[in-house]
PDB file of N, CA and C in Angstrom:
ATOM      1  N   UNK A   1       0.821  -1.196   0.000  1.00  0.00           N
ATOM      2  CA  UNK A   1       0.000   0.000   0.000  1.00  0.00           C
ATOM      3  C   UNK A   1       0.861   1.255   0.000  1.00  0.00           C
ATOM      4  N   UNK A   2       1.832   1.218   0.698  1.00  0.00           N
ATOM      5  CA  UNK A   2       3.086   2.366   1.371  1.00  0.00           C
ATOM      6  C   UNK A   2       3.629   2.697  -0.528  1.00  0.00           C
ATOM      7  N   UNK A   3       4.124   1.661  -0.813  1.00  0.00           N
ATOM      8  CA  UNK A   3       4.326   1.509  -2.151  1.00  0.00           C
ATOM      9  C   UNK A   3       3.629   2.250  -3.571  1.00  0.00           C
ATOM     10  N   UNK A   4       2.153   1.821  -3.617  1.00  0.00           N
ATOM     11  CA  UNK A   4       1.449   2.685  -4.187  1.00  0.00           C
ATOM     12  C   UNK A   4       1.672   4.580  -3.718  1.00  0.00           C
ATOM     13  N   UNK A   5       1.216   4.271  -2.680  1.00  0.00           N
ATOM     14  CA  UNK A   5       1.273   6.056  -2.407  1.00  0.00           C
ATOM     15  C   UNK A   5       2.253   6.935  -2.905  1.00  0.00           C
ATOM     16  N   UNK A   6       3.490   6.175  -2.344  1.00  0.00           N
ATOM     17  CA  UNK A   6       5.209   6.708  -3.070  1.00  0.00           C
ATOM     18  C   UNK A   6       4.934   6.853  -4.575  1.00  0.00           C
ATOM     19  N   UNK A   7       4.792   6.048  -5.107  1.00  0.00           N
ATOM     20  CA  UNK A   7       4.354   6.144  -6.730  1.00  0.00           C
ATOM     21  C   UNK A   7       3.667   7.270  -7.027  1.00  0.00           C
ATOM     22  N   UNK A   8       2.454   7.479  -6.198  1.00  0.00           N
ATOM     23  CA  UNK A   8       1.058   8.445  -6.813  1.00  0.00           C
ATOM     24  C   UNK A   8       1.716  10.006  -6.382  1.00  0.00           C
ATOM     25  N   UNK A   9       2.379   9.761  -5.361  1.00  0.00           N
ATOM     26  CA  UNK A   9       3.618  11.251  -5.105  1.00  0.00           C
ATOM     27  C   UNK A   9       4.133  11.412  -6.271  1.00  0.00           C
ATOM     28  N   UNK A  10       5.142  10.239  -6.251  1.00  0.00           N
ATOM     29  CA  UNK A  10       6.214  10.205  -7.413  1.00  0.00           C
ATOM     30  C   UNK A  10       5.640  11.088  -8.855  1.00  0.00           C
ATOM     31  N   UNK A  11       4.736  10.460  -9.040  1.00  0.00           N
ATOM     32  CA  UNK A  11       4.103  10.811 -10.451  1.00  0.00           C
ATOM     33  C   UNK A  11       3.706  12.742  -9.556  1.00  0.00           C
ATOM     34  N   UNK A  12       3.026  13.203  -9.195  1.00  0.00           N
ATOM     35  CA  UNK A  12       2.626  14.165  -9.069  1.00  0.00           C
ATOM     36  C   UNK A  12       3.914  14.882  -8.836  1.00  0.00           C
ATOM     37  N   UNK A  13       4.520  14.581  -8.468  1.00  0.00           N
ATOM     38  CA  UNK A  13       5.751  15.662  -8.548  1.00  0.00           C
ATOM     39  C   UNK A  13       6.068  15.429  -9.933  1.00  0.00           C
ATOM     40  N   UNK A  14       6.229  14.410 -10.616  1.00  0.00           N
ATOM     41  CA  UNK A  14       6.667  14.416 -12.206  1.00  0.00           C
ATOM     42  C   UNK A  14       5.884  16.004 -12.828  1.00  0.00           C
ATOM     43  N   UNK A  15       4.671  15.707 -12.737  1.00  0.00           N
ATOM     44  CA  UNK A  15       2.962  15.921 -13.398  1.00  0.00           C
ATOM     45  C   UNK A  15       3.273  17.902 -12.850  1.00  0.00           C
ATOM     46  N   UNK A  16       3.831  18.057 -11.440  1.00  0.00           N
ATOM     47  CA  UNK A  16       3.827  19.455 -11.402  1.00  0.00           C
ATOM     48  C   UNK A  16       5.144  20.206 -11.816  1.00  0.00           C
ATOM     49  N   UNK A  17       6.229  19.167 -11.454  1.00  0.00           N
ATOM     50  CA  UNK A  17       7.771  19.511 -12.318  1.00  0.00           C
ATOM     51  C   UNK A  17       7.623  19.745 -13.875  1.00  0.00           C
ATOM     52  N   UNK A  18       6.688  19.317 -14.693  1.00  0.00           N
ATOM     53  CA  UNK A  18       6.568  18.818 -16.372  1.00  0.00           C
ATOM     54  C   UNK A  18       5.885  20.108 -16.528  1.00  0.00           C
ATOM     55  N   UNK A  19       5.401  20.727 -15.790  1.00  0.00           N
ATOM     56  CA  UNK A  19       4.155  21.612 -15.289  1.00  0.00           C
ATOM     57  C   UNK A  19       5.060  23.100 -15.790  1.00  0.00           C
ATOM     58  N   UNK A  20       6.131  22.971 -14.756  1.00  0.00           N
ATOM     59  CA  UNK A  20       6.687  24.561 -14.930  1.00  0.00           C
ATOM     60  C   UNK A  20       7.882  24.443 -15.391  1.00  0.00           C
ATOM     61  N   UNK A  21       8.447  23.291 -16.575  1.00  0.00           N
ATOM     62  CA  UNK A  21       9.398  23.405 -17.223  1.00  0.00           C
ATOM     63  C   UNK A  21       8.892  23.454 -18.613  1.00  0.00           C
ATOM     64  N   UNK A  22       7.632  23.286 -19.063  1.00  0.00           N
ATOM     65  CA  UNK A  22       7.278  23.320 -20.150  1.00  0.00           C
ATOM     66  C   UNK A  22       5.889  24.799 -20.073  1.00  0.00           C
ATOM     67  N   UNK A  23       6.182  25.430 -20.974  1.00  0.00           N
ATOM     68  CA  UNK A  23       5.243  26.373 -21.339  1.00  0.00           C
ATOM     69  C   UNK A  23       4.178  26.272 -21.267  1.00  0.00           C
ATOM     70  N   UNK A  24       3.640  24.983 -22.158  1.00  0.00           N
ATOM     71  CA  UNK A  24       2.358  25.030 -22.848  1.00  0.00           C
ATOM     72  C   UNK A  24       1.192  23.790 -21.785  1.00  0.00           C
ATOM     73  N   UNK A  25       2.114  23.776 -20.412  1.00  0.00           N
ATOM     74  CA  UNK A  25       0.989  22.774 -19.574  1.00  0.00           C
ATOM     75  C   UNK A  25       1.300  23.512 -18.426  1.00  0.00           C
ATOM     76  N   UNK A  26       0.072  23.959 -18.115  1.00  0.00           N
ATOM     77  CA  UNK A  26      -0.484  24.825 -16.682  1.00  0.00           C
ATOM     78  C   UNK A  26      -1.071  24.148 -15.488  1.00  0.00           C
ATOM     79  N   UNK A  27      -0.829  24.047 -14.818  1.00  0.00           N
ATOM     80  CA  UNK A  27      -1.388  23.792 -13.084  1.00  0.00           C
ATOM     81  C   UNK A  27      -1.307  24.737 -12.262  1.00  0.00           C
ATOM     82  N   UNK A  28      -2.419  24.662 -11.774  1.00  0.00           N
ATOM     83  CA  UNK A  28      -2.741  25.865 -10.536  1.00  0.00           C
ATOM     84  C   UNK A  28      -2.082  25.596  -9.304  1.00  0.00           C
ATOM     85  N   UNK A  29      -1.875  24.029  -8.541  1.00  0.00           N
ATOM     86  CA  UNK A  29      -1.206  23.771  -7.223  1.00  0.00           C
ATOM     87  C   UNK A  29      -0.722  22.646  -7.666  1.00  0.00           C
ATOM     88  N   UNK A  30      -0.239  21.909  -6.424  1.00  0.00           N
ATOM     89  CA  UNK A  30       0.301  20.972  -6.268  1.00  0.00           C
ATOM     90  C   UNK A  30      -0.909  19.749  -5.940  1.00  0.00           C
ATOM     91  N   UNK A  31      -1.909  20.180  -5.420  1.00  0.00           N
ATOM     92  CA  UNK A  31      -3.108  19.687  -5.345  1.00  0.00           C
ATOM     93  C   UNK A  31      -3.521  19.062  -6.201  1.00  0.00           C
ATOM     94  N   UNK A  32      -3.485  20.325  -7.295  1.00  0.00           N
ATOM     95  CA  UNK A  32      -4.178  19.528  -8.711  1.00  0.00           C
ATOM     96  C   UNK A  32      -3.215  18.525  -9.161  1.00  0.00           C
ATOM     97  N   UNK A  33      -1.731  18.787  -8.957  1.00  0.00           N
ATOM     98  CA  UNK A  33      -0.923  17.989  -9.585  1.00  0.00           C
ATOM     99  C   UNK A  33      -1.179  16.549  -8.886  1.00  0.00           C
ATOM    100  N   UNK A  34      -1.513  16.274  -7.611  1.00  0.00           N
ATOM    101  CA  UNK A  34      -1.795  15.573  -6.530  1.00  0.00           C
ATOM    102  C   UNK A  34      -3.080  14.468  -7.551  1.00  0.00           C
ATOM    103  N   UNK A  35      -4.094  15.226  -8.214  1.00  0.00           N
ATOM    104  CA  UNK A  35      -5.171  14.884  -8.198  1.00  0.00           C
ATOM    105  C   UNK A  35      -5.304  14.081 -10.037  1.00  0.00           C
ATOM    106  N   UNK A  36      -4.499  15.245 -10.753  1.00  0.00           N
ATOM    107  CA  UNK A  36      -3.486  14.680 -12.589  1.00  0.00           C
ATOM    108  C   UNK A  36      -3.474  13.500 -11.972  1.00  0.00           C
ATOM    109  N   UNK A  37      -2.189  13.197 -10.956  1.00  0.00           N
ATOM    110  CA  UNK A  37      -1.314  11.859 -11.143  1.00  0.00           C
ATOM    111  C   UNK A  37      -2.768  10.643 -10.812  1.00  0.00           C
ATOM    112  N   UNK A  38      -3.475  10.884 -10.012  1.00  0.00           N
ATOM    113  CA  UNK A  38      -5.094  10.230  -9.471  1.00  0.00           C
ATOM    114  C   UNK A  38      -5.498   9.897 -10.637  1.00  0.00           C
ATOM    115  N   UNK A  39      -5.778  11.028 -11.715  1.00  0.00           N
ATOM    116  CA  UNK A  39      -6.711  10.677 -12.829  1.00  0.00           C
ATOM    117  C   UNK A  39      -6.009   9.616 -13.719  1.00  0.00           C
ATOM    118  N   UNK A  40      -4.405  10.769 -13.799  1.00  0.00           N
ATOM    119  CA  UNK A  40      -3.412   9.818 -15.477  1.00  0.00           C
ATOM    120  C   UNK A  40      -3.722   8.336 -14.727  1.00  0.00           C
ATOM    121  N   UNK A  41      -3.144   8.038 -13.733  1.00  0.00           N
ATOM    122  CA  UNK A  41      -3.146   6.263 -13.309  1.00  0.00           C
ATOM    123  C   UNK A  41      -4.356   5.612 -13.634  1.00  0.00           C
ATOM    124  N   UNK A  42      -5.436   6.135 -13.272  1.00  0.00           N
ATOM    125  CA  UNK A  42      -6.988   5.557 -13.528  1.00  0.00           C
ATOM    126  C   UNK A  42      -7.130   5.188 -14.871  1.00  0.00           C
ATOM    127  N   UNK A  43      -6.528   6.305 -15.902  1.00  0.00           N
ATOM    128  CA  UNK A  43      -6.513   6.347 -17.000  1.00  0.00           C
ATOM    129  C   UNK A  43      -5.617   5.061 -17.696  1.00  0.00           C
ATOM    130  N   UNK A  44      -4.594   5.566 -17.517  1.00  0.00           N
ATOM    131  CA  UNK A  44      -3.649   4.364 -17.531  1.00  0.00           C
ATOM    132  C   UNK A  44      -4.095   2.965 -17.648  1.00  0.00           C
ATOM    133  N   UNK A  45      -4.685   2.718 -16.325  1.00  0.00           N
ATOM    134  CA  UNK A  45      -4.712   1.392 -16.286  1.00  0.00           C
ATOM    135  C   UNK A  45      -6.273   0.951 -16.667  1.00  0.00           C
ATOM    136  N   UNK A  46      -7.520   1.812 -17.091  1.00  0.00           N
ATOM    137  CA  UNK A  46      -8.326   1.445 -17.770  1.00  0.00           C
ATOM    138  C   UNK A  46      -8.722   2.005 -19.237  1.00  0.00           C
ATOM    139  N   UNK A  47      -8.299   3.185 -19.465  1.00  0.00           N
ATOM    140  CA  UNK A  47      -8.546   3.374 -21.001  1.00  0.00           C
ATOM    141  C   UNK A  47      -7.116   2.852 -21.789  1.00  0.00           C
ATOM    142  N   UNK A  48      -6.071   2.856 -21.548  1.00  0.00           N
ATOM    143  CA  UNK A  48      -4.636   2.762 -22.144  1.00  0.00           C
ATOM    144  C   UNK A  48      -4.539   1.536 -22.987  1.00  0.00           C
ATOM    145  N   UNK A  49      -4.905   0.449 -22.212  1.00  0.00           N
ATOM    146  CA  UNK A  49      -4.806  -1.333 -22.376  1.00  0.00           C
ATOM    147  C   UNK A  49      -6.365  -1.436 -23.889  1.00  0.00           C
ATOM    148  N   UNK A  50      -6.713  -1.093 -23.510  1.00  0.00           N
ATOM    149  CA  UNK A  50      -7.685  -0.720 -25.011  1.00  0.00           C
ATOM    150  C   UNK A  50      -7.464   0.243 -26.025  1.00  0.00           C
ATOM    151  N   UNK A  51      -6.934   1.231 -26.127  1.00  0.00           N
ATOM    152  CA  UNK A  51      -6.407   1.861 -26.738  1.00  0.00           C
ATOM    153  C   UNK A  51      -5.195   1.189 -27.480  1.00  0.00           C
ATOM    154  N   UNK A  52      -4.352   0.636 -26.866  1.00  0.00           N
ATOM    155  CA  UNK A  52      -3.291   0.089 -27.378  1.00  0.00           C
ATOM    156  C   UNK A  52      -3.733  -1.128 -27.661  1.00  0.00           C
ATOM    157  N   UNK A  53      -4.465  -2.019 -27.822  1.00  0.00           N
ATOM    158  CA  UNK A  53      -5.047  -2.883 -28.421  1.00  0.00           C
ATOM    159  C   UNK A  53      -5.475  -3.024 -29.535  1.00  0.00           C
ATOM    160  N   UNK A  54      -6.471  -1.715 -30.101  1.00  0.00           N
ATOM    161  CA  UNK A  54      -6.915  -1.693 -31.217  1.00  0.00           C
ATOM    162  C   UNK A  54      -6.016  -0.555 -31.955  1.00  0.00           C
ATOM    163  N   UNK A  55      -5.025  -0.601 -31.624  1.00  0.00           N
ATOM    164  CA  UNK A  55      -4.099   0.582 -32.477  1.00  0.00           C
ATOM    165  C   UNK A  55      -2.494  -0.490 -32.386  1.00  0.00           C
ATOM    166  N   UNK A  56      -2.610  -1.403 -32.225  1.00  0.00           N
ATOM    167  CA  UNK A  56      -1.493  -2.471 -32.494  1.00  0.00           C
ATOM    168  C   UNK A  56      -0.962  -2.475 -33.588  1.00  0.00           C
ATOM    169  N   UNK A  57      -1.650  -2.261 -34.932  1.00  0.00           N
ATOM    170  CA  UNK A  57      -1.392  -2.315 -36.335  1.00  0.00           C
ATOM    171  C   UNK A  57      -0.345  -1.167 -36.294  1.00  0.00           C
ATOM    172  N   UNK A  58      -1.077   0.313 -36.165  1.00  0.00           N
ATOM    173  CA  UNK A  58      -0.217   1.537 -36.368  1.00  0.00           C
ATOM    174  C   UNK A  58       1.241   1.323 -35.269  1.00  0.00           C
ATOM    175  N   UNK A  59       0.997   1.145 -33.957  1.00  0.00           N
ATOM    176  CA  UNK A  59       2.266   0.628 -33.216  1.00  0.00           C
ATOM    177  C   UNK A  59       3.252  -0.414 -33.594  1.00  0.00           C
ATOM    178  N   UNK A  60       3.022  -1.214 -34.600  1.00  0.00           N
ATOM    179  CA  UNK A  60       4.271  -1.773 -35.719  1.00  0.00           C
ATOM    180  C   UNK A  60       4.768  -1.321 -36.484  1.00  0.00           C
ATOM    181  N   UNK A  61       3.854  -0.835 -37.325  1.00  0.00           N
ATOM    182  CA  UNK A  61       4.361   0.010 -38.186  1.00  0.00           C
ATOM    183  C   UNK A  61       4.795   1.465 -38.023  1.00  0.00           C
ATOM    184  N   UNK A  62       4.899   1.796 -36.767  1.00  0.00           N
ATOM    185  CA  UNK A  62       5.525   3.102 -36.441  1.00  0.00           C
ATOM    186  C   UNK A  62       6.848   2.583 -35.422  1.00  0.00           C
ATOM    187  N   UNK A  63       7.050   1.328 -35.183  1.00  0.00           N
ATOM    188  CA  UNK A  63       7.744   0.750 -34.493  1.00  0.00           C
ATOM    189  C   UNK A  63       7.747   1.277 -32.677  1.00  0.00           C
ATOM    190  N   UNK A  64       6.391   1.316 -32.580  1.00  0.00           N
ATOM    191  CA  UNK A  64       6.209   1.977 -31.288  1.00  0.00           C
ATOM    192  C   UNK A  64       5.348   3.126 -30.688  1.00  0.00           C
ATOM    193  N   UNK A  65       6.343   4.400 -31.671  1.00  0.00           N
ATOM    194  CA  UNK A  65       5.886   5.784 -31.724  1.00  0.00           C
ATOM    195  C   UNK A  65       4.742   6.221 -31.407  1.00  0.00           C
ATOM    196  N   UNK A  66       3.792   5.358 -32.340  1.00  0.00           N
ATOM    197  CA  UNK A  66       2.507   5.494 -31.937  1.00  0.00           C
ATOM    198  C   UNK A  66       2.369   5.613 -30.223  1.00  0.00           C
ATOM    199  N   UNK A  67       3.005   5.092 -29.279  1.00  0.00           N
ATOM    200  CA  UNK A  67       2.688   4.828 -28.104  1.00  0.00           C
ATOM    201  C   UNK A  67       2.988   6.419 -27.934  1.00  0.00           C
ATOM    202  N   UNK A  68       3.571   7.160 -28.201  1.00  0.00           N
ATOM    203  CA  UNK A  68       3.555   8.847 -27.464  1.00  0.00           C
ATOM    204  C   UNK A  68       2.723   9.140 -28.051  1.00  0.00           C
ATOM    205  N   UNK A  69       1.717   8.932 -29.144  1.00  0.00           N
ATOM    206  CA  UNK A  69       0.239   9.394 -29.300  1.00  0.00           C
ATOM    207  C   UNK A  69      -0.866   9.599 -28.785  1.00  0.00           C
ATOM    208  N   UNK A  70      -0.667   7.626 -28.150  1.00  0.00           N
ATOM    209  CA  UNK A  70      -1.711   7.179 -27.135  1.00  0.00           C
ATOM    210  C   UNK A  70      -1.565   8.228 -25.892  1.00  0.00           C
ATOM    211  N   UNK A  71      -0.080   8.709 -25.098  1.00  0.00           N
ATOM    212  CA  UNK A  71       0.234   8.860 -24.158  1.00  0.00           C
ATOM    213  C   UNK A  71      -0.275  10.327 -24.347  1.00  0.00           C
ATOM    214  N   UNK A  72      -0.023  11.083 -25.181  1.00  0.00           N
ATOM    215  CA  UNK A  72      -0.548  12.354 -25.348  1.00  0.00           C
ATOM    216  C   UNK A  72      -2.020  12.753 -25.546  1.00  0.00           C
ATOM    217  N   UNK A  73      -2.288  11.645 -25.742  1.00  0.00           N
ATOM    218  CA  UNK A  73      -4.290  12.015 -25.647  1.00  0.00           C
ATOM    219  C   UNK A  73      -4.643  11.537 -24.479  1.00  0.00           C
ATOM    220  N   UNK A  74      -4.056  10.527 -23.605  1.00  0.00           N
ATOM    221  CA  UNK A  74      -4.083  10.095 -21.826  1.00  0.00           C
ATOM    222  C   UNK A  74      -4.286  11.367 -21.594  1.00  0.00           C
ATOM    223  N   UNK A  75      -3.180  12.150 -21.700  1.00  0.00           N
ATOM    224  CA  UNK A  75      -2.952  13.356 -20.741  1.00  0.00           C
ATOM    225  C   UNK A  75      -3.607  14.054 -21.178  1.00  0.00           C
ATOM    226  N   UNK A  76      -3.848  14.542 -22.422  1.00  0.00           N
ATOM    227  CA  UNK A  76      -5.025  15.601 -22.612  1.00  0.00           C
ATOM    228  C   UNK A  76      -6.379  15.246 -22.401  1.00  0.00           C
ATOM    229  N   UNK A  77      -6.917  13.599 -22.110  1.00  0.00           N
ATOM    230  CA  UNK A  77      -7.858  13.600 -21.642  1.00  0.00           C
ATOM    231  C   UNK A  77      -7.935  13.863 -20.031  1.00  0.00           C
ATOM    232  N   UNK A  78      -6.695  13.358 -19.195  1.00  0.00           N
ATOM    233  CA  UNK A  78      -6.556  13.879 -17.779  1.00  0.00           C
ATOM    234  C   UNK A  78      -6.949  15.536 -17.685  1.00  0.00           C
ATOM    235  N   UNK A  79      -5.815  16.156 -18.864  1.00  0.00           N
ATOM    236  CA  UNK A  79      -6.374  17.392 -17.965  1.00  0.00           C
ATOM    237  C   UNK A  79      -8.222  18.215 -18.236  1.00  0.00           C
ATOM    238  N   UNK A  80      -8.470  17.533 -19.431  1.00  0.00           N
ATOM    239  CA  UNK A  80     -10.019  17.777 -19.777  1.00  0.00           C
ATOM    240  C   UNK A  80     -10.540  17.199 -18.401  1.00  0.00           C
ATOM    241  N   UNK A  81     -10.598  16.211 -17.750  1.00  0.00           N
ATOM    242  CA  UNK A  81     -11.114  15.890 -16.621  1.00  0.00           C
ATOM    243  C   UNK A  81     -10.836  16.484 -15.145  1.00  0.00           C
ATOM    244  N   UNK A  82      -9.421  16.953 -15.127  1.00  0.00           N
ATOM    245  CA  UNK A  82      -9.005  17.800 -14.355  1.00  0.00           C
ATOM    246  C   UNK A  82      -8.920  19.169 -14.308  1.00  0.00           C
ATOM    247  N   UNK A  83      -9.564  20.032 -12.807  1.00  0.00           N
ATOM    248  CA  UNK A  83      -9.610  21.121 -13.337  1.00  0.00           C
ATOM    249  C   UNK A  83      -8.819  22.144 -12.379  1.00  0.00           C
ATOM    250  N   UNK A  84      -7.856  23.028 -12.992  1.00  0.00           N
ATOM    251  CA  UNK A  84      -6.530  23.588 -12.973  1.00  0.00           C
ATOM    252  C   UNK A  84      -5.610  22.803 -13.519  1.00  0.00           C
ATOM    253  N   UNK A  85      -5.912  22.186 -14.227  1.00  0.00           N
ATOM    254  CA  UNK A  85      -4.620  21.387 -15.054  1.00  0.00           C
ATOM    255  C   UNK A  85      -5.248  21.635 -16.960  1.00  0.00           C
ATOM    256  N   UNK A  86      -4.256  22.640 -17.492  1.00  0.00           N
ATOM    257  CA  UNK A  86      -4.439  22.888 -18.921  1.00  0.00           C
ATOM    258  C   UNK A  86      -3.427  22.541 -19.521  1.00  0.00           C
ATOM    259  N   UNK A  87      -3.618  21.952 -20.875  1.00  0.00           N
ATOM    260  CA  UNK A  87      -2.413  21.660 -22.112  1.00  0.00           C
ATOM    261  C   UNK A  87      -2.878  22.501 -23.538  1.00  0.00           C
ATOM    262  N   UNK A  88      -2.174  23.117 -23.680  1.00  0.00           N
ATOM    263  CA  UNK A  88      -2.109  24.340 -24.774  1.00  0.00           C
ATOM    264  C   UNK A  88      -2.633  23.527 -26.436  1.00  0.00           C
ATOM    265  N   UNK A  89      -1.843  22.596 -26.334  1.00  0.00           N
ATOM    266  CA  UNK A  89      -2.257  21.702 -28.227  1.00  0.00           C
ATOM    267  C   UNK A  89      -1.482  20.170 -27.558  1.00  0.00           C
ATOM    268  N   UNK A  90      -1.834  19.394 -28.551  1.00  0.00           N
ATOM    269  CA  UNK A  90      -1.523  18.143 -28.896  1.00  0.00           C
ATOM    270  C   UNK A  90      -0.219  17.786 -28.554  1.00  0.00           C
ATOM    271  N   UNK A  91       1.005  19.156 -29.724  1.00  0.00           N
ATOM    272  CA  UNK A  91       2.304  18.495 -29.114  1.00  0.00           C
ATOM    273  C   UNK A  91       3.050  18.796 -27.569  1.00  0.00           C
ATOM    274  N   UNK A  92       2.339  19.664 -27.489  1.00  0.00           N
ATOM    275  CA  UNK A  92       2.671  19.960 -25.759  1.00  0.00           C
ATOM    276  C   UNK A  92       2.238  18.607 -24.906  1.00  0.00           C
ATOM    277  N   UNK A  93       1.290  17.919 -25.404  1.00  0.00           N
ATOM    278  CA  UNK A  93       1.005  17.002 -24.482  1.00  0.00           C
ATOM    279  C   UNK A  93       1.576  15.914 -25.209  1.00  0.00           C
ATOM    280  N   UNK A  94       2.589  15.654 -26.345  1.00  0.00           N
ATOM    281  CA  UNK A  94       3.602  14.925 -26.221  1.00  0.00           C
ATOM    282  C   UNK A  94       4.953  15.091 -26.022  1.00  0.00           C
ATOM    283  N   UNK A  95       4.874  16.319 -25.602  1.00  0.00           N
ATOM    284  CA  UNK A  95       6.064  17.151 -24.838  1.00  0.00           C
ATOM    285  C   UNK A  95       6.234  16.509 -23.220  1.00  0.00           C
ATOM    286  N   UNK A  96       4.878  17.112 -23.174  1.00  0.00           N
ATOM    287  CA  UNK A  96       4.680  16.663 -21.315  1.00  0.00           C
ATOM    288  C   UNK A  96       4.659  15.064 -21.258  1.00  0.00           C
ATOM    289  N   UNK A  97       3.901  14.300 -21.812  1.00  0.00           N
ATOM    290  CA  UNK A  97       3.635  12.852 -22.015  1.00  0.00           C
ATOM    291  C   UNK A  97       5.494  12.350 -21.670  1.00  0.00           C
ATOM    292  N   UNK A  98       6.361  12.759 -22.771  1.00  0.00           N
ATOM    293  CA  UNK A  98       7.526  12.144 -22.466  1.00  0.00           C
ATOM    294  C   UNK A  98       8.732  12.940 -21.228  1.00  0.00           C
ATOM    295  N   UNK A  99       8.171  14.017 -20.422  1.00  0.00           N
ATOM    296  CA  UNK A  99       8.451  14.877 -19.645  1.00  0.00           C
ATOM    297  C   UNK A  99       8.512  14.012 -18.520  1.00  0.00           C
ATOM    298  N   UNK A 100       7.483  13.820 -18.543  1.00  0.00           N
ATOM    299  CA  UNK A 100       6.618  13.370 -17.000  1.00  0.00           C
ATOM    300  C   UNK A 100       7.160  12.153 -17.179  1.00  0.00           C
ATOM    301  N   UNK A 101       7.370  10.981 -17.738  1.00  0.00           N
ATOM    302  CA  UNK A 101       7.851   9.831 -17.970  1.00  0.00           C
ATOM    303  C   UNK A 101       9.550   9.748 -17.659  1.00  0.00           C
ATOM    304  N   UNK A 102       9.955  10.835 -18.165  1.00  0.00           N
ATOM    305  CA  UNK A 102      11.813  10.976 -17.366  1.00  0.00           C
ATOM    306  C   UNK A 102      11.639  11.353 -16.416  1.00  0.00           C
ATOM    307  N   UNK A 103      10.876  12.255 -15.878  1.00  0.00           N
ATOM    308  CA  UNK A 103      11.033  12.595 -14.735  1.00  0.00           C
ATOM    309  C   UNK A 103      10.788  11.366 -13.366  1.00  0.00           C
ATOM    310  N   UNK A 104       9.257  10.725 -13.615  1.00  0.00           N
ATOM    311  CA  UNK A 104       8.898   9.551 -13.383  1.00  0.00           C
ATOM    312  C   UNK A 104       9.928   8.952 -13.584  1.00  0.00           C
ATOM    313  N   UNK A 105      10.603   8.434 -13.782  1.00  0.00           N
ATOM    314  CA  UNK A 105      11.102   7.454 -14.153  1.00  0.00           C
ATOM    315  C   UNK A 105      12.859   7.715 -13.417  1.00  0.00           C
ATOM    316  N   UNK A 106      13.140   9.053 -13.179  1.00  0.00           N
ATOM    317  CA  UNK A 106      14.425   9.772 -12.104  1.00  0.00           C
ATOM    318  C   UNK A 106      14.071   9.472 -10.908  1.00  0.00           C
ATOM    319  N   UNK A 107      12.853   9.944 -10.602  1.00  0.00           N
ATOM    320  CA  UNK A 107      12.214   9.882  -9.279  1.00  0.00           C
ATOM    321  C   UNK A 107      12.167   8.146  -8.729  1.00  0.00           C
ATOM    322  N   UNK A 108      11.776   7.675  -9.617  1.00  0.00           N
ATOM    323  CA  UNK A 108      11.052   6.269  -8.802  1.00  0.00           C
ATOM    324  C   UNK A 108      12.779   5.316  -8.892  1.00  0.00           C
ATOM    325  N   UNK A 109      13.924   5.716 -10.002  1.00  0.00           N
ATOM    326  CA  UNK A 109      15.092   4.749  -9.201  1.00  0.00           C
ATOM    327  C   UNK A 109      15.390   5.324  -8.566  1.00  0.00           C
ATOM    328  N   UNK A 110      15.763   7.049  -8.211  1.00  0.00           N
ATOM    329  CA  UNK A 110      16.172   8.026  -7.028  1.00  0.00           C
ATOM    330  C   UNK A 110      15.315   6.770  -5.762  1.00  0.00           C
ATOM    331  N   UNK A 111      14.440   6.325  -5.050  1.00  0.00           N
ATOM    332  CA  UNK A 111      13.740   5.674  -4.516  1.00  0.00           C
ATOM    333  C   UNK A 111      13.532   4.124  -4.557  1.00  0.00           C
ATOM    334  N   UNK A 112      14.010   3.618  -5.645  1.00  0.00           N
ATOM    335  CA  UNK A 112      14.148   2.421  -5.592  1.00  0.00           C
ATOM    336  C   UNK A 112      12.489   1.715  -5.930  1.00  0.00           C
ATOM    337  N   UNK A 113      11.791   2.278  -7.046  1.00  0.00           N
ATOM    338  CA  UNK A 113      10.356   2.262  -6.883  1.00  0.00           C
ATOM    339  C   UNK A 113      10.571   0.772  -7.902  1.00  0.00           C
TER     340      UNK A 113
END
């Protein structure tokens, strides 16, 4: 459980760090960023696994790529659902999409996640 929580931090500090190093994605607090990382995971783990299912074809033949597509409409659907959390256009939210994922991804071996 301790585990999860560290993660849902982890990510929200990604989600508010991605926040004020990139221009074109706005958050009002840390709250909201608190509340992004709540939604992206939900998201994640129930719209994502279908999404990438029926878009398998284009993810071969883009050798992947496609997956920062998927990841950039996650997040622009997070912040449509979230409110104080804005993304300016599409490539900002595959700006942030692969932002938040290094950062995520510093944070959780910094921690041993």
């Amino acid at each position: 459980m301790m585990h999860i929580l560290i993660q849902w931090l982890v990510n929200a500090v990604a989600v508010y760090a991605t926040a004020h190093i990139l221009s074109g994605i706005h958050i009002k607090s840390f709250g909201a960023a608190i509340l992004v990382a709540l939604v992206l995971g939900l998201v994640n783990a129930v719209v994502r696994p279908v999404l990438v299912f029926f878009s398998i074809p284009f993810i071969i033949v883009t050798v992947g790529l496609f997956l920062l597509v998927i990841n950039a409409l996650l997040l622009q659907l997070s912040a449509s659902i979230v409110g104080g959390f804005t993304i300016d256009s599409f490539w900002w939210a595959v700006a942030g999409s692969v932002v938040i994922s290094v950062i995520s991804w510093i944070l959780s071996s910094l921690f041993n996640l």
